[in-house]
C-alpha atoms as a PDB file:
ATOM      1  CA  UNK A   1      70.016 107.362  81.863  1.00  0.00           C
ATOM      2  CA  UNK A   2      66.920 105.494  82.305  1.00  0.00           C
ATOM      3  CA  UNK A   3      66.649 105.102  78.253  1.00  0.00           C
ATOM      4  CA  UNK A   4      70.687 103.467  78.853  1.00  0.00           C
ATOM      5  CA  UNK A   5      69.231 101.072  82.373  1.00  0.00           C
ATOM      6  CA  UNK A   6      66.815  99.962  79.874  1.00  0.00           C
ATOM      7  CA  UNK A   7      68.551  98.956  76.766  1.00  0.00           C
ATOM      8  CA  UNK A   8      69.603  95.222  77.511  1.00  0.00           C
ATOM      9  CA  UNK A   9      66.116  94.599  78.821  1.00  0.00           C
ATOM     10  CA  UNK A  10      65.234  96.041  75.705  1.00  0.00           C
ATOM     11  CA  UNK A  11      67.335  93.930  73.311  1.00  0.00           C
ATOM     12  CA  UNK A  12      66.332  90.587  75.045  1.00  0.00           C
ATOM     13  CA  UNK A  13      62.661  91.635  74.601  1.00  0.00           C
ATOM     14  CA  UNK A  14      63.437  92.160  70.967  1.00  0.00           C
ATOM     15  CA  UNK A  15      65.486  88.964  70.269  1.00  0.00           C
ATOM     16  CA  UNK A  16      62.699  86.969  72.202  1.00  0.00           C
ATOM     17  CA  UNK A  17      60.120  88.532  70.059  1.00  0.00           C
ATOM     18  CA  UNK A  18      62.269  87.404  66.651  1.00  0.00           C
ATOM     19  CA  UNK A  19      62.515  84.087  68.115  1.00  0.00           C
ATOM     20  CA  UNK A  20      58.889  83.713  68.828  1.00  0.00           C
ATOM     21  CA  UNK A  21      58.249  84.473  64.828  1.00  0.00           C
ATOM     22  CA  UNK A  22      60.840  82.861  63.606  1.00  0.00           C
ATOM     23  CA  UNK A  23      59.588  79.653  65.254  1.00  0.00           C
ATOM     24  CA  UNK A  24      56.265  80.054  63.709  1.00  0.00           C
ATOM     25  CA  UNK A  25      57.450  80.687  60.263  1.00  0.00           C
ATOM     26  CA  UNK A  26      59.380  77.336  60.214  1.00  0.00           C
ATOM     27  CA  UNK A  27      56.734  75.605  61.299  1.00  0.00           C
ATOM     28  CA  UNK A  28      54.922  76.280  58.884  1.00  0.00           C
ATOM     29  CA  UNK A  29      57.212  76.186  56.001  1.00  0.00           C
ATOM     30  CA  UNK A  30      58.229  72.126  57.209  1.00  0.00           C
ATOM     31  CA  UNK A  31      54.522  71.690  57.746  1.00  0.00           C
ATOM     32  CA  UNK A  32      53.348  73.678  54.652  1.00  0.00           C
ATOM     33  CA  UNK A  33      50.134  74.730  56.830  1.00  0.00           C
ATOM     34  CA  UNK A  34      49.581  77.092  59.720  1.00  0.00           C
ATOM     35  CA  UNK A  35      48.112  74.481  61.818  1.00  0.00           C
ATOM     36  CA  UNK A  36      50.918  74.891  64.679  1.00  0.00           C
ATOM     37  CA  UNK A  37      50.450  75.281  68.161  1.00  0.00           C
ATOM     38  CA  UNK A  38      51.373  77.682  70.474  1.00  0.00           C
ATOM     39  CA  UNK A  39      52.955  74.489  72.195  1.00  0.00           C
ATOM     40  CA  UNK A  40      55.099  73.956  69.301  1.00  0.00           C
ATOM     41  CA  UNK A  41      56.277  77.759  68.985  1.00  0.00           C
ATOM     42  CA  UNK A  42      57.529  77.536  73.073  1.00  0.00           C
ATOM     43  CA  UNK A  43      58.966  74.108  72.338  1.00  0.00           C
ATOM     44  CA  UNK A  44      61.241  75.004  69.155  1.00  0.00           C
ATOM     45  CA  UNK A  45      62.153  78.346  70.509  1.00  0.00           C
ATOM     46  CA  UNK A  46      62.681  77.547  73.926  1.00  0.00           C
ATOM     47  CA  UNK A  47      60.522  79.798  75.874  1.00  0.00           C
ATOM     48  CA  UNK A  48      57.904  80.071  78.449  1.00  0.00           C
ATOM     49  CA  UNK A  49      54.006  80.589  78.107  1.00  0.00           C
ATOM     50  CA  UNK A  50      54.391  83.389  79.833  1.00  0.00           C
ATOM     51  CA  UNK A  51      56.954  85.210  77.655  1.00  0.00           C
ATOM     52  CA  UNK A  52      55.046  84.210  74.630  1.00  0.00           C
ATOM     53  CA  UNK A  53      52.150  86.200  76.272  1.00  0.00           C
ATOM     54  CA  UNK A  54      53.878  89.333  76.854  1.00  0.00           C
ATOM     55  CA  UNK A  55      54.660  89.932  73.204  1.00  0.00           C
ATOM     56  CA  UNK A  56      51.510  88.509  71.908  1.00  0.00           C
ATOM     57  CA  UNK A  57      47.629  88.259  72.079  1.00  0.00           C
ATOM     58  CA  UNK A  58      46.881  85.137  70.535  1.00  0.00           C
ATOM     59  CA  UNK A  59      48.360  82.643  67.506  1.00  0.00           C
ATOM     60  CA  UNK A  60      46.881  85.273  64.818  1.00  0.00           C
ATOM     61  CA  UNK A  61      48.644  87.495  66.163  1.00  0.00           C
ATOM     62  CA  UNK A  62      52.104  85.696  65.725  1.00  0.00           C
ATOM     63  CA  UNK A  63      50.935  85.239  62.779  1.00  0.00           C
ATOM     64  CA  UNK A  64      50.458  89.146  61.604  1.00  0.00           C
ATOM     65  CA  UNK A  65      53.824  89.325  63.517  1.00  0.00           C
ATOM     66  CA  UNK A  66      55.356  86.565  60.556  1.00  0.00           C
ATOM     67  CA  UNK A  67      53.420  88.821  58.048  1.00  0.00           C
ATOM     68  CA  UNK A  68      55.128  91.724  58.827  1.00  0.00           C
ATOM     69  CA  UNK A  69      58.667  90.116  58.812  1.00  0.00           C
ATOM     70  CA  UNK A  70      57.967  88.702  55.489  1.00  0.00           C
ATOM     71  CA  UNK A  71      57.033  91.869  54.359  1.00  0.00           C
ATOM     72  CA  UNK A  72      59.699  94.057  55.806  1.00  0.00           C
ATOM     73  CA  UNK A  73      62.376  91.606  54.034  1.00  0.00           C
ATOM     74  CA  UNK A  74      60.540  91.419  51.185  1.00  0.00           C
ATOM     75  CA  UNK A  75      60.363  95.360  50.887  1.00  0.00           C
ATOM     76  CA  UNK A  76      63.971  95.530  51.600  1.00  0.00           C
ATOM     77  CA  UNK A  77      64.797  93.251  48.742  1.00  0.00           C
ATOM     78  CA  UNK A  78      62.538  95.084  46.651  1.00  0.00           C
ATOM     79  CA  UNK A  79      64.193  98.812  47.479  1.00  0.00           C
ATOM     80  CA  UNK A  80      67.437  97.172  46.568  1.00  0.00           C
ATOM     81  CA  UNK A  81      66.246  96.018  43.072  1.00  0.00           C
ATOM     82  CA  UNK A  82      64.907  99.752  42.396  1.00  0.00           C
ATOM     83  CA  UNK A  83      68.121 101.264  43.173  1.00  0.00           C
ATOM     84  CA  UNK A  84      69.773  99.248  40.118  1.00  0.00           C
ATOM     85  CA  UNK A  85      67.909 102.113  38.541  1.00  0.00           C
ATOM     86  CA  UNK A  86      67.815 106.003  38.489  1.00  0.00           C
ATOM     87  CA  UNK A  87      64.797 105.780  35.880  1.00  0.00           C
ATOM     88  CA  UNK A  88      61.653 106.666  37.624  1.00  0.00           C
ATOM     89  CA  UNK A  89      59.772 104.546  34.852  1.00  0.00           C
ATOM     90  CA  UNK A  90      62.144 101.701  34.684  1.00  0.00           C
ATOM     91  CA  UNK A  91      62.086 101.419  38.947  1.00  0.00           C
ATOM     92  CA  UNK A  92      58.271 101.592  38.683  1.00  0.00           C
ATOM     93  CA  UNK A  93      58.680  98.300  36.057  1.00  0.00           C
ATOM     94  CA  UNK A  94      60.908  96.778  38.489  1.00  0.00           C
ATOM     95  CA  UNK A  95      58.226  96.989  41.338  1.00  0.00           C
ATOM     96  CA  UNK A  96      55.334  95.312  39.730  1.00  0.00           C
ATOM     97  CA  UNK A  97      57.800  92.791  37.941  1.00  0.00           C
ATOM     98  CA  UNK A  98      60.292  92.361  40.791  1.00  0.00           C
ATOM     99  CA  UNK A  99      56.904  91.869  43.392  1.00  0.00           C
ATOM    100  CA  UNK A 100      55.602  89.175  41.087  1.00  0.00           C
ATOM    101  CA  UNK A 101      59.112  87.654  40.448  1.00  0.00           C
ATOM    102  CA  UNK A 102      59.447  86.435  44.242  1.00  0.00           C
ATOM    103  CA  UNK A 103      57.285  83.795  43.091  1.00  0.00           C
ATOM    104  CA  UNK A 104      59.789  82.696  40.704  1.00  0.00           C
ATOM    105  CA  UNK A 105      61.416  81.059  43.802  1.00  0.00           C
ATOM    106  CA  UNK A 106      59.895  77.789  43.627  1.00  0.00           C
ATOM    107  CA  UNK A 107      60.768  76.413  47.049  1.00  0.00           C
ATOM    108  CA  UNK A 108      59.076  79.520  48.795  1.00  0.00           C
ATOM    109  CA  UNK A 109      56.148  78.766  47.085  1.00  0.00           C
ATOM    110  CA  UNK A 110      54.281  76.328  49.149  1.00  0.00           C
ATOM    111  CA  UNK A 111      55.284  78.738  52.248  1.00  0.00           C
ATOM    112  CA  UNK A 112      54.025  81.888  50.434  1.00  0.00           C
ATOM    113  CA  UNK A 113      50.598  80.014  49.250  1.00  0.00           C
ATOM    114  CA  UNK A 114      49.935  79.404  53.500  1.00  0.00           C
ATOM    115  CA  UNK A 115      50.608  82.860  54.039  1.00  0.00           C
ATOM    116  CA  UNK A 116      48.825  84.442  51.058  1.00  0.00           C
ATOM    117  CA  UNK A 117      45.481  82.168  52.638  1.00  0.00           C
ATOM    118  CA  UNK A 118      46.816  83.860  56.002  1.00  0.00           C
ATOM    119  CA  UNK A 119      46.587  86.866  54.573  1.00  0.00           C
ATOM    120  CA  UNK A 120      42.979  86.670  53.277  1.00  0.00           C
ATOM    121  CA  UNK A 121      41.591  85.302  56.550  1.00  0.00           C
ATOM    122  CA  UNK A 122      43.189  88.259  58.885  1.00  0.00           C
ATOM    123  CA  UNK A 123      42.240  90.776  56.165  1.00  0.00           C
ATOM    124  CA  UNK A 124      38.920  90.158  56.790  1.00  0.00           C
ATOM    125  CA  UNK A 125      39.023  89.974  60.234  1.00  0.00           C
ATOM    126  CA  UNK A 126      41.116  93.224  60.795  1.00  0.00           C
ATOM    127  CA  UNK A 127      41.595  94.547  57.546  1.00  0.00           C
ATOM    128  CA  UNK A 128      43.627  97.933  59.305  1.00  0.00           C
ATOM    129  CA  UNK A 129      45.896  95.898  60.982  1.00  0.00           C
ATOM    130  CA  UNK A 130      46.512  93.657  57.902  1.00  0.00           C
ATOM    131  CA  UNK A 131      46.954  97.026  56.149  1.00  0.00           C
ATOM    132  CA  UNK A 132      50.130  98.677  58.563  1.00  0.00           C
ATOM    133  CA  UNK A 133      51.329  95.394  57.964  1.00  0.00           C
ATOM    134  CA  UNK A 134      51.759  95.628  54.156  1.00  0.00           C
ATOM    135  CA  UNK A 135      53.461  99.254  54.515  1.00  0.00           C
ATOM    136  CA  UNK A 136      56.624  99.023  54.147  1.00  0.00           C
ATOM    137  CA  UNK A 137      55.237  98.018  50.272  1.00  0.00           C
ATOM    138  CA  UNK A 138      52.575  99.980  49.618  1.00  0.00           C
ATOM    139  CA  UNK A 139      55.068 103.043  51.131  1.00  0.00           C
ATOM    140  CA  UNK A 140      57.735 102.164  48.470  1.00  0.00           C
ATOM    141  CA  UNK A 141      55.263 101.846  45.571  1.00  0.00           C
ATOM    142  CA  UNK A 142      54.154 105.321  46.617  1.00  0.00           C
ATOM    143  CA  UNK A 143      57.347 107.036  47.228  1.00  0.00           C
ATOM    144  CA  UNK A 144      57.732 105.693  43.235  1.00  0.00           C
ATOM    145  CA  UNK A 145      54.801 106.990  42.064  1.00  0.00           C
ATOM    146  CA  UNK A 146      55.545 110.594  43.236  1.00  0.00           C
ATOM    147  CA  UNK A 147      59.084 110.735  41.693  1.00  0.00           C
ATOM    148  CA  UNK A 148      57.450 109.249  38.502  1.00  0.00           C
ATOM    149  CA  UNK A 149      55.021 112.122  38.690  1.00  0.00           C
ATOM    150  CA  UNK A 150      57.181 114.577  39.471  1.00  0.00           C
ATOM    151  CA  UNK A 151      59.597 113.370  36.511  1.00  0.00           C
ATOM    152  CA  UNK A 152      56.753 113.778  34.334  1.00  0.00           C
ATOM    153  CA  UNK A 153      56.579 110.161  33.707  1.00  0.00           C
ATOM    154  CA  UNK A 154      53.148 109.312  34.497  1.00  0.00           C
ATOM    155  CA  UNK A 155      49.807 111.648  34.343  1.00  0.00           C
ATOM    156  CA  UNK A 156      49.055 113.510  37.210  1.00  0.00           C
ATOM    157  CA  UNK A 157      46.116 112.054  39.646  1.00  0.00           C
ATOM    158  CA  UNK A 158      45.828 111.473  42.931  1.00  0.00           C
ATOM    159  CA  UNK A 159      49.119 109.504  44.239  1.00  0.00           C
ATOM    160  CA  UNK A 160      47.074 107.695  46.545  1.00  0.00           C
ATOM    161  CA  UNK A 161      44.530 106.148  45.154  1.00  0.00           C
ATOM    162  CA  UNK A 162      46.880 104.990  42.204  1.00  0.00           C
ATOM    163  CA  UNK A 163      49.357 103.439  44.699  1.00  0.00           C
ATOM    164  CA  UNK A 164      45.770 101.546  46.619  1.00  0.00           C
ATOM    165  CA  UNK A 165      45.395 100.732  42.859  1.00  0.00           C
ATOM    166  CA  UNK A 166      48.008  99.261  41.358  1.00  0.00           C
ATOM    167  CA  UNK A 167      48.939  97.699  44.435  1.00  0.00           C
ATOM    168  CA  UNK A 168      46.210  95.755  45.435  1.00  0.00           C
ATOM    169  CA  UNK A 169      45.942  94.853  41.617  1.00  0.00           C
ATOM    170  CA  UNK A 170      49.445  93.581  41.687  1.00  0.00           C
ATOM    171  CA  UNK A 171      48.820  91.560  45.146  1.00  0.00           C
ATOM    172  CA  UNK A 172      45.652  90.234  43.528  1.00  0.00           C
ATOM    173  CA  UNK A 173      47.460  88.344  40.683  1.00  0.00           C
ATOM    174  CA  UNK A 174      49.779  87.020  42.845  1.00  0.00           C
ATOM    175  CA  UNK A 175      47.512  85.713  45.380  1.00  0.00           C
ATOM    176  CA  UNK A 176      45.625  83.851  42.356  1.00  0.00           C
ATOM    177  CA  UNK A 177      49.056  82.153  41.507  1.00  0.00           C
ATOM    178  CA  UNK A 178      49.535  81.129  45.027  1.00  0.00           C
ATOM    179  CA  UNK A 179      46.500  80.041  45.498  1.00  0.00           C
ATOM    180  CA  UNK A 180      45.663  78.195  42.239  1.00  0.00           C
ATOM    181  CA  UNK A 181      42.478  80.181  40.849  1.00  0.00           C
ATOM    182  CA  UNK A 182      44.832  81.487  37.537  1.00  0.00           C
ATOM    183  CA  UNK A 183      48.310  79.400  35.980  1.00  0.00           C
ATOM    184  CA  UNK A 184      50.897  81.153  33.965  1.00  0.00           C
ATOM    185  CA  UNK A 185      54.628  81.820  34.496  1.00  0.00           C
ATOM    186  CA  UNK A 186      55.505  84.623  37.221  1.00  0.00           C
ATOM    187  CA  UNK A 187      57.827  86.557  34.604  1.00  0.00           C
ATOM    188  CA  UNK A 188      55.415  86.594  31.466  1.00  0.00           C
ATOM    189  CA  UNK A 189      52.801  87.590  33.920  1.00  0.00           C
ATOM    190  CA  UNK A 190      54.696  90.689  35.807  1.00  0.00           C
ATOM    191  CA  UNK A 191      55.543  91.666  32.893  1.00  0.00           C
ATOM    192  CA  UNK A 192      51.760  91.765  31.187  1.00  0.00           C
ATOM    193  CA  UNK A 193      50.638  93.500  34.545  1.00  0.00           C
ATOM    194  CA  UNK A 194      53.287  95.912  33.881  1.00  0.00           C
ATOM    195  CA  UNK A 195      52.296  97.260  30.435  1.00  0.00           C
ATOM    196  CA  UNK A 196      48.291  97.442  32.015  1.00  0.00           C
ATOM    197  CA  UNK A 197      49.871  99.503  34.304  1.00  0.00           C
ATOM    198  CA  UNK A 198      51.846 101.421  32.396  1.00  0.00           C
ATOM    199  CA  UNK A 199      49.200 101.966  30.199  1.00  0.00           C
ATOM    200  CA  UNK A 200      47.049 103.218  32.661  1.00  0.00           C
ATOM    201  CA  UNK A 201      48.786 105.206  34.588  1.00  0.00           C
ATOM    202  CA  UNK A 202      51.695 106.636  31.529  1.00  0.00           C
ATOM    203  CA  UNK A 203      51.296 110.051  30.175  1.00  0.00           C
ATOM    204  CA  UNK A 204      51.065 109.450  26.791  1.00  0.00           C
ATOM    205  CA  UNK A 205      50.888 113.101  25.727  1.00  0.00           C
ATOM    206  CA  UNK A 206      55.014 113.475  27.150  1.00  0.00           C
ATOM    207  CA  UNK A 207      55.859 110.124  24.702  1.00  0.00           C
ATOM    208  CA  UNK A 208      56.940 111.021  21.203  1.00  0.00           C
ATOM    209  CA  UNK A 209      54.860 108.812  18.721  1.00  0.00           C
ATOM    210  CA  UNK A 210      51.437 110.194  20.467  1.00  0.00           C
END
């Protein structure tokens, strides 16, 4: 009953919440800097101070609340481009490849180059939080990596530390594209990282010309 009384109180809460973030992330996508105020976000999404304070600390933490959207879609999109596949292998390609492929979307560049700086500065300020943040991906690579290993497709190891691994190697490269420190094309690129991968982590004694 009380979980019922609740529910609309609940929803609004919710939708406020989404507002809040979704102000912030277009902000900073016209702006192409997370230099907004807290001003702005209550201006373009049409809510009080105080409402903005009830679902969050500070600005950074708006912003980990934009990270986490980002991610959560971005995961989503990802699941859906491994289940063009049945392969363990081939879905394990289409992480690292499909994860670097979102920058192939040139006009969510200049937003995902704010957010990858974003990224790095919360990181080291609360590298936990940062890290439930980036679950939803780093839970999908390992759910991957198990099936592969239970398929017999790559060696056997510890399934953690390989996901930590190749995940952080694969967010690594991207973050040098966004933020300038390396050049090449997105595709060429996931697909190199792919075969370092795949070469570290295949097990070459299952493949036939070994």
């Amino acid at each position: 009953m009380l979980d019922r009384s609740l529910g609309p109180a609940r929803d609004k809460s919710e939708e406020q919440a989404f507002a809040l973030v979704e102000s912030a992330r277009s902000l900073i996508a016209e702006h192409g800097s997370p230099q907004f105020t807290v001003r702005q976000v209550l201006e373009r999404s049409g809510l009080a101070a105080k409402t903005f304070y009830r679902h969050f600390e500070s600005k950074d933490d708006l912003l980990l609340a934009v990270m986490e959207e980002d991610v959560r879609q971005g995961a989503e999109v990802l699941a859906s481009m491994l289940d063009a596949s049945t392969d363990p292998r081939e879905r394990l390609r289409t992480y690292v490849t499909g994860l670097v492929g979102f920058l192939t979307v040139d006009v969510a560049r200049p937003y995902m180059s704010v957010m990858a700086h974003e990224q790095l500065r919360l990181a080291d300020r609360d590298p936990g939080t940062v890290g439930t943040v980036l679950s939803p991906l780093t839970d999908l690579l390992r759910e991957e990596l198990e099936a592969a290993a239970a398929a017999g497709v790559v060696r056997g190891g510890s399934i953690e530390l390989d996901t930590v691994t190749v995940f952080h190697l694969v967010i690594a490269l991207i973050q040098a594209l966004l933020l300038g420190q390396i050049e090449g094309d997105p595709v060429e690129l996931g697909d190199y990282t792919w075969a370092f991968v795949d070469a570290a982590l295949g097990n070459h004694r299952s493949r036939p010309d070994t």
